[in-house]
C-alpha atoms as a PDB file:
ATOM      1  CA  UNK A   1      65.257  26.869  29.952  1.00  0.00           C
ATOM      2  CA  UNK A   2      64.685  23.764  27.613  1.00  0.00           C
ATOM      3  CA  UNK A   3      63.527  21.453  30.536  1.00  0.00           C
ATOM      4  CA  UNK A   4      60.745  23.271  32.626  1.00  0.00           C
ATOM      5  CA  UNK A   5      58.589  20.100  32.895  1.00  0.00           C
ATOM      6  CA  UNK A   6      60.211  19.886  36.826  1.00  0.00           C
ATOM      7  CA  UNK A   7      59.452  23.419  37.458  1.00  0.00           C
ATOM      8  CA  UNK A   8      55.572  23.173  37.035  1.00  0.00           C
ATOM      9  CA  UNK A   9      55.315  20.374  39.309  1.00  0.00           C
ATOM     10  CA  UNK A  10      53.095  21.749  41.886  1.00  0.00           C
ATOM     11  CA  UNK A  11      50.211  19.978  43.318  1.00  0.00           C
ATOM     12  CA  UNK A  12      48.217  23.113  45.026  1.00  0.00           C
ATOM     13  CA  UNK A  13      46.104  21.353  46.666  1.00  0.00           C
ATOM     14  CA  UNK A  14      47.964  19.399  48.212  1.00  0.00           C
ATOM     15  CA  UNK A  15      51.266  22.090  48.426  1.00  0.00           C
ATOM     16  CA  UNK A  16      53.376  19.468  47.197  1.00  0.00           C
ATOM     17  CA  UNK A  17      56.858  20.119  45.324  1.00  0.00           C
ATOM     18  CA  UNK A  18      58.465  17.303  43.624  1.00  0.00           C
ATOM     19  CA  UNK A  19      61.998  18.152  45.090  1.00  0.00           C
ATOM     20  CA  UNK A  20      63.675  14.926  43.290  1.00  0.00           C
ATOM     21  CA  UNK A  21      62.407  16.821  40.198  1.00  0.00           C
ATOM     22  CA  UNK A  22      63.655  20.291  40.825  1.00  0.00           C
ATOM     23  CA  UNK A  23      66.828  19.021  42.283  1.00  0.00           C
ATOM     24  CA  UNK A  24      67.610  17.437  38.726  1.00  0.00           C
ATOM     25  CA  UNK A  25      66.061  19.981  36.679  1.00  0.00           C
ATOM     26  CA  UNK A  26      67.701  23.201  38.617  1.00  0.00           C
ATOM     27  CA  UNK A  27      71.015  21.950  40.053  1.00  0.00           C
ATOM     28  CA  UNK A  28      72.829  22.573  36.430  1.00  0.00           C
ATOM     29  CA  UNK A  29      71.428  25.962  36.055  1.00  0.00           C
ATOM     30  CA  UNK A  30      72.409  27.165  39.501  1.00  0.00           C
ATOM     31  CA  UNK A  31      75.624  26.026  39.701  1.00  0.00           C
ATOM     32  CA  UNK A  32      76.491  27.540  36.256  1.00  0.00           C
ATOM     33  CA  UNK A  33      75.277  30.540  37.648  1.00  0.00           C
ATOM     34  CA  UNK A  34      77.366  30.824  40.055  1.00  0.00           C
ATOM     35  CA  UNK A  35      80.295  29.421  38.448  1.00  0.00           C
ATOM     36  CA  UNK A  36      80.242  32.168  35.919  1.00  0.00           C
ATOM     37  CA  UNK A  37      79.579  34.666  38.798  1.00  0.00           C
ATOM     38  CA  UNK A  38      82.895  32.991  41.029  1.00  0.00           C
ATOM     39  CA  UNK A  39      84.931  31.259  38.067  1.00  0.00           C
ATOM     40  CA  UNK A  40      84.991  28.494  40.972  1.00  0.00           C
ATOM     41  CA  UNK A  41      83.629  25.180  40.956  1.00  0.00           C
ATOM     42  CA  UNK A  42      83.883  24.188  44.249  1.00  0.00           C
ATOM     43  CA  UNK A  43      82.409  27.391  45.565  1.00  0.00           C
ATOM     44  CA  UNK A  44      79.765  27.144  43.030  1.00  0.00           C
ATOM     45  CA  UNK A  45      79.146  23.705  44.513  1.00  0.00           C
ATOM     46  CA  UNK A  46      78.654  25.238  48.099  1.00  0.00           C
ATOM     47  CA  UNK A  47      76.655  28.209  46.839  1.00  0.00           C
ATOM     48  CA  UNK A  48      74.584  25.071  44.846  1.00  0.00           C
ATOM     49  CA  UNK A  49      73.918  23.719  48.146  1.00  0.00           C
ATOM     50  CA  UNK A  50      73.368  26.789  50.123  1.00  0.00           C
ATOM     51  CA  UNK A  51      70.388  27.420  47.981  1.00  0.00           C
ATOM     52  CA  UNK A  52      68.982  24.047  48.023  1.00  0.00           C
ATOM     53  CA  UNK A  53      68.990  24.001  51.944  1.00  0.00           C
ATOM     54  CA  UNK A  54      67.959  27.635  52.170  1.00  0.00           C
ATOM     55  CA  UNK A  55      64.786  26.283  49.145  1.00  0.00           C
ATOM     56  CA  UNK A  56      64.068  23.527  51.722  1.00  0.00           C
ATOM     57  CA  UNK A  57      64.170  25.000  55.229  1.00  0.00           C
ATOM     58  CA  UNK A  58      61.681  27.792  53.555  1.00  0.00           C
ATOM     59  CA  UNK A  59      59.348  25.499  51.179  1.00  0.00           C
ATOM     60  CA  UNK A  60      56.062  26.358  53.087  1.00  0.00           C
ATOM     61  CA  UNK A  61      56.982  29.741  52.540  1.00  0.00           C
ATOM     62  CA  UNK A  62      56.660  29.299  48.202  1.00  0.00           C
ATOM     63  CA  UNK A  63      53.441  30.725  46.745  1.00  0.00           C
ATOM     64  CA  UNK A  64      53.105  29.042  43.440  1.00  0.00           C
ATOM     65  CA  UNK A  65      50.345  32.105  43.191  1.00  0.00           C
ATOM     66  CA  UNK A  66      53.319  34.063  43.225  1.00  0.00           C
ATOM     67  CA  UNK A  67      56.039  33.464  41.134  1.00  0.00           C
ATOM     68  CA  UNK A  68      57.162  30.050  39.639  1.00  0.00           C
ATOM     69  CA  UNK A  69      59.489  27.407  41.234  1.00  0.00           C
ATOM     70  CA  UNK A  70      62.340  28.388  38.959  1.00  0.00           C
ATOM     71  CA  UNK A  71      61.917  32.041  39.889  1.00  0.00           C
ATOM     72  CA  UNK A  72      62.161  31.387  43.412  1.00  0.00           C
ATOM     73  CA  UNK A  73      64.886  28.985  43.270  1.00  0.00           C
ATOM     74  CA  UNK A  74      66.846  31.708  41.772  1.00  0.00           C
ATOM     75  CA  UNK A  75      65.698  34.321  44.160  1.00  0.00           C
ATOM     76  CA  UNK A  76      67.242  32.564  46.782  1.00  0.00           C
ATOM     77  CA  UNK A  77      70.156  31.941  44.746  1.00  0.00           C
ATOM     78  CA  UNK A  78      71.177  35.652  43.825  1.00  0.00           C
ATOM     79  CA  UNK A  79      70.515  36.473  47.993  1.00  0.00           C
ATOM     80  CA  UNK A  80      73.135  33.308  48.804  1.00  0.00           C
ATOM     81  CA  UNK A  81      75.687  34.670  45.821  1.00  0.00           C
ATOM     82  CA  UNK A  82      75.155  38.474  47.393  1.00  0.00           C
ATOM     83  CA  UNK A  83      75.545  37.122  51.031  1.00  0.00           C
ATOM     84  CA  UNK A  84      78.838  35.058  49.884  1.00  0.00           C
ATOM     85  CA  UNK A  85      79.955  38.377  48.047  1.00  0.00           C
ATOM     86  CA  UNK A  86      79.578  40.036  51.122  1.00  0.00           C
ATOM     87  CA  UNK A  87      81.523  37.145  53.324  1.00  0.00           C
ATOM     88  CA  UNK A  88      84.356  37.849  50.850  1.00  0.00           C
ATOM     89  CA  UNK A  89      84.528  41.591  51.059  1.00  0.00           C
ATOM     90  CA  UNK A  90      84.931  41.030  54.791  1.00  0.00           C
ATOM     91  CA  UNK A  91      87.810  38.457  54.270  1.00  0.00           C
ATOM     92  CA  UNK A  92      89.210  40.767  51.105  1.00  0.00           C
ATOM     93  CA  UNK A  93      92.800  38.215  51.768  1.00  0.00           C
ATOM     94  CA  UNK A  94      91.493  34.976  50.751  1.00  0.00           C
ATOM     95  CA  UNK A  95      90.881  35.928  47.182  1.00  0.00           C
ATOM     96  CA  UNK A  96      91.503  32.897  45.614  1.00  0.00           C
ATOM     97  CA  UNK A  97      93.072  33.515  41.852  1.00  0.00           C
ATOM     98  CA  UNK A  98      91.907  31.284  38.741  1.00  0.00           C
ATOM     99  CA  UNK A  99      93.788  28.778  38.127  1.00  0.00           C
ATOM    100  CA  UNK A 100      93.604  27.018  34.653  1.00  0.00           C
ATOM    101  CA  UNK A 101      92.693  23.253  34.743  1.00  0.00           C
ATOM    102  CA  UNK A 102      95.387  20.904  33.057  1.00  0.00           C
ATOM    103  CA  UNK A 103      98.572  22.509  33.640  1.00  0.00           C
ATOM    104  CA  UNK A 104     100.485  19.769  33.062  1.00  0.00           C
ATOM    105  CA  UNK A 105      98.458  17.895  30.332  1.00  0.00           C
ATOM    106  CA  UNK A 106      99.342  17.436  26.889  1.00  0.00           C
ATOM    107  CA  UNK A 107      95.890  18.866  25.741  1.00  0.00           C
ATOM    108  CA  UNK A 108      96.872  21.982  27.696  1.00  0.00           C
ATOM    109  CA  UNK A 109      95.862  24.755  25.293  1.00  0.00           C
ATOM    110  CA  UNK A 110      97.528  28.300  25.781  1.00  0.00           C
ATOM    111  CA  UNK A 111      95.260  30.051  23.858  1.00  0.00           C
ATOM    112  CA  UNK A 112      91.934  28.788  25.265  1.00  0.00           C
ATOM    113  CA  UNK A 113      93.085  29.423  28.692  1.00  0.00           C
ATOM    114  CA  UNK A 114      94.792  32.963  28.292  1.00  0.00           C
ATOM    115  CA  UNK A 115      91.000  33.629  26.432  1.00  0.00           C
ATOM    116  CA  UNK A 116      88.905  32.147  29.472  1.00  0.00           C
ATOM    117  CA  UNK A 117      91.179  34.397  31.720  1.00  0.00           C
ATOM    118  CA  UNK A 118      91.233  37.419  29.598  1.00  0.00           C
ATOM    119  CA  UNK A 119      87.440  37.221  29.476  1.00  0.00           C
ATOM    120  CA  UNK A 120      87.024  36.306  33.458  1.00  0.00           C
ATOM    121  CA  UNK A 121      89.080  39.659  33.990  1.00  0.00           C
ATOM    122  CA  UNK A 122      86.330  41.630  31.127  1.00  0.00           C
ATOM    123  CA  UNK A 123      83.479  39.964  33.282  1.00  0.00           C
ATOM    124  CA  UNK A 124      84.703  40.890  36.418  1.00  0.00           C
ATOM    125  CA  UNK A 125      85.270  44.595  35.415  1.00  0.00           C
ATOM    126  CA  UNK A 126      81.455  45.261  34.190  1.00  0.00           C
ATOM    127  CA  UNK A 127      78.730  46.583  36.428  1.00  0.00           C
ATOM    128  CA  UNK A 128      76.892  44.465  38.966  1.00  0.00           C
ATOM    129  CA  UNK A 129      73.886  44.186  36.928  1.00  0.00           C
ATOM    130  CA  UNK A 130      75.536  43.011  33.363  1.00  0.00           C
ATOM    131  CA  UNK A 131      77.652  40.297  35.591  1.00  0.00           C
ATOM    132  CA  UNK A 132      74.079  39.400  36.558  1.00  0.00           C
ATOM    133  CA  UNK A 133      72.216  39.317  33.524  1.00  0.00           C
ATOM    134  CA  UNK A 134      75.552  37.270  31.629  1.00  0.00           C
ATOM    135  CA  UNK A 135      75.470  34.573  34.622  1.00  0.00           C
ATOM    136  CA  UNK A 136      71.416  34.022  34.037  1.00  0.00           C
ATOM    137  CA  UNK A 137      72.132  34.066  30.745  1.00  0.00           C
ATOM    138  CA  UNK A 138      75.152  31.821  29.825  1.00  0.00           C
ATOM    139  CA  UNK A 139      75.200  30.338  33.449  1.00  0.00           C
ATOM    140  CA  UNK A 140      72.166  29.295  34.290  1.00  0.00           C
ATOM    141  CA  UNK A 141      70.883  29.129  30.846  1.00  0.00           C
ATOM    142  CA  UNK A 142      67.587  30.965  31.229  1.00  0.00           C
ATOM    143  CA  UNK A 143      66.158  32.918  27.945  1.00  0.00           C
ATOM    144  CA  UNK A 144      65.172  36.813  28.317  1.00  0.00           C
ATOM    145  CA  UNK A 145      61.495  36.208  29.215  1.00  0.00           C
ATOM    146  CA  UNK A 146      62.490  34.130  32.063  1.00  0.00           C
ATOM    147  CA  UNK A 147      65.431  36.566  33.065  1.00  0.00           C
ATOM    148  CA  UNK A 148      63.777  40.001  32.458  1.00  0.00           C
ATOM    149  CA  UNK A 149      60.733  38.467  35.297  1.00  0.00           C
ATOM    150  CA  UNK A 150      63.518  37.094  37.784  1.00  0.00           C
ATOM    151  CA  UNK A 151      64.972  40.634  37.780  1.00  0.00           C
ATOM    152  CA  UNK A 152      61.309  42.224  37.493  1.00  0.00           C
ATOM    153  CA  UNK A 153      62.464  43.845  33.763  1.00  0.00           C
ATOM    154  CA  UNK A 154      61.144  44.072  30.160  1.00  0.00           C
ATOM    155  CA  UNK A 155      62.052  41.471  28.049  1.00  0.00           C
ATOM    156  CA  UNK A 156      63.234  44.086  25.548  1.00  0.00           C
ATOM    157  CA  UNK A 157      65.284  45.391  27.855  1.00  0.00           C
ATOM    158  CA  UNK A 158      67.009  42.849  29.067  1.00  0.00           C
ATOM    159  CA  UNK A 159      67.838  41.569  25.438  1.00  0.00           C
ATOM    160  CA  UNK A 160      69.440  44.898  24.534  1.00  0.00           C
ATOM    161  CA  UNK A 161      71.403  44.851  27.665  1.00  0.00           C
ATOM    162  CA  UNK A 162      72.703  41.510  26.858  1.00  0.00           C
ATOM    163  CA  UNK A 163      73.466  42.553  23.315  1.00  0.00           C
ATOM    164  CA  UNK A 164      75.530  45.730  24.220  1.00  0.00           C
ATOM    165  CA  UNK A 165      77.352  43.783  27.142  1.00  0.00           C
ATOM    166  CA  UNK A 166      78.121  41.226  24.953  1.00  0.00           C
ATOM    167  CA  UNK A 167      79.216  43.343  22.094  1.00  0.00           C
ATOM    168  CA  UNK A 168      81.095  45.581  24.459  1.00  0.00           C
ATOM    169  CA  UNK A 169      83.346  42.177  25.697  1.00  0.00           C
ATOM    170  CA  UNK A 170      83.619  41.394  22.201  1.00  0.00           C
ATOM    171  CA  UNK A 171      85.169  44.746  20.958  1.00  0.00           C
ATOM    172  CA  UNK A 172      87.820  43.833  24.066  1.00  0.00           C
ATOM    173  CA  UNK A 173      88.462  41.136  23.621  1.00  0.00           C
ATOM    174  CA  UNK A 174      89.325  41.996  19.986  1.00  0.00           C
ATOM    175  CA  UNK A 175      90.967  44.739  21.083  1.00  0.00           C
ATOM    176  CA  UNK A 176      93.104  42.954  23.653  1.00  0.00           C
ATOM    177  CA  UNK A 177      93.625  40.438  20.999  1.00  0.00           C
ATOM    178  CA  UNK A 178      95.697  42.639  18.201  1.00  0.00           C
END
């Protein structure tokens, strides 16, 4: 994460959190999280929000002792996104499907879209915990250090992961593409 400047800002003895500072510094990262996770922006923004209310209700509960601001923030984040999943399991019907922006502008490109769908539907086939670790990564923008402690990993790890995931969309897309 290039800016973490916000996500230091603890004054311990006082227990203050400068939310005006993590509000600017984390809202981009969550809600590409989970717009790569949902492919939706307007249930990203709700998800976005979720967290921030469910980070404020519970801010006497952070330990700074205990994991970092960003760490948290995206704790609560990845419970919101699995409660949501589980909202939509319930209401399997109201799937809604991905519809590409600019239908009927004259900088409507074919290509790009059939690619962003092609790869939504390679994303959406891969195992819980590669959708995860793409989302952090491309989403939310966080490098492997910060990802592999979020999901309590090696770093190693979770850079090979992301290599063979990433590789393994590649070789289907290029596949899908001949």
């Amino acid at each position: 994460m290039k800016n973490t400047k916000a996500l230091t800002i603890v004054d311990l003895r006082q227990g203050y959190l400068d939310w005006d500072e993590i509000y600017q510094s984390m809202l981009p990262h969550l809600f590409n999280y989970f717009l790569y996770r949902t492919g939706d922006e307007a249930i990203a923004q709700d998800l976005s929000g979720t967290t921030f209310e469910r980070a404020w209700s519970n801010k006497l509960h952070y330990r700074a002792d205990l994991a970092s601001v960003q760490a948290w923030m995206f704790g609560i984040a990845r419970n919101v996104f699995r409660e949501y999943l589980r909202e939509l399991r319930r209401n399997a019907s109201t799937v809604v499907p991905f519809e590409p922006e600019n239908l009927q502008s004259d900088h409507f490109d074919r290509d790009r879209t059939d690619t962003k769908i092609l790869l939504k539907r390679f994303l959406g086939v891969l195992p819980e915990k590669e959708q995860e670790l793409v989302a952090l990564k491309y989403g939310a923008g966080l490098n492997n250090r910060e990802i592999a402690k979020l999901l309590h990993l090696s770093e190693s790890n979770v850079g090979t992961r992301l290599f063979r995931t990433v590789e393994s969309l590649r070789k289907k897309m290029e596949v899908d593409n001949e």
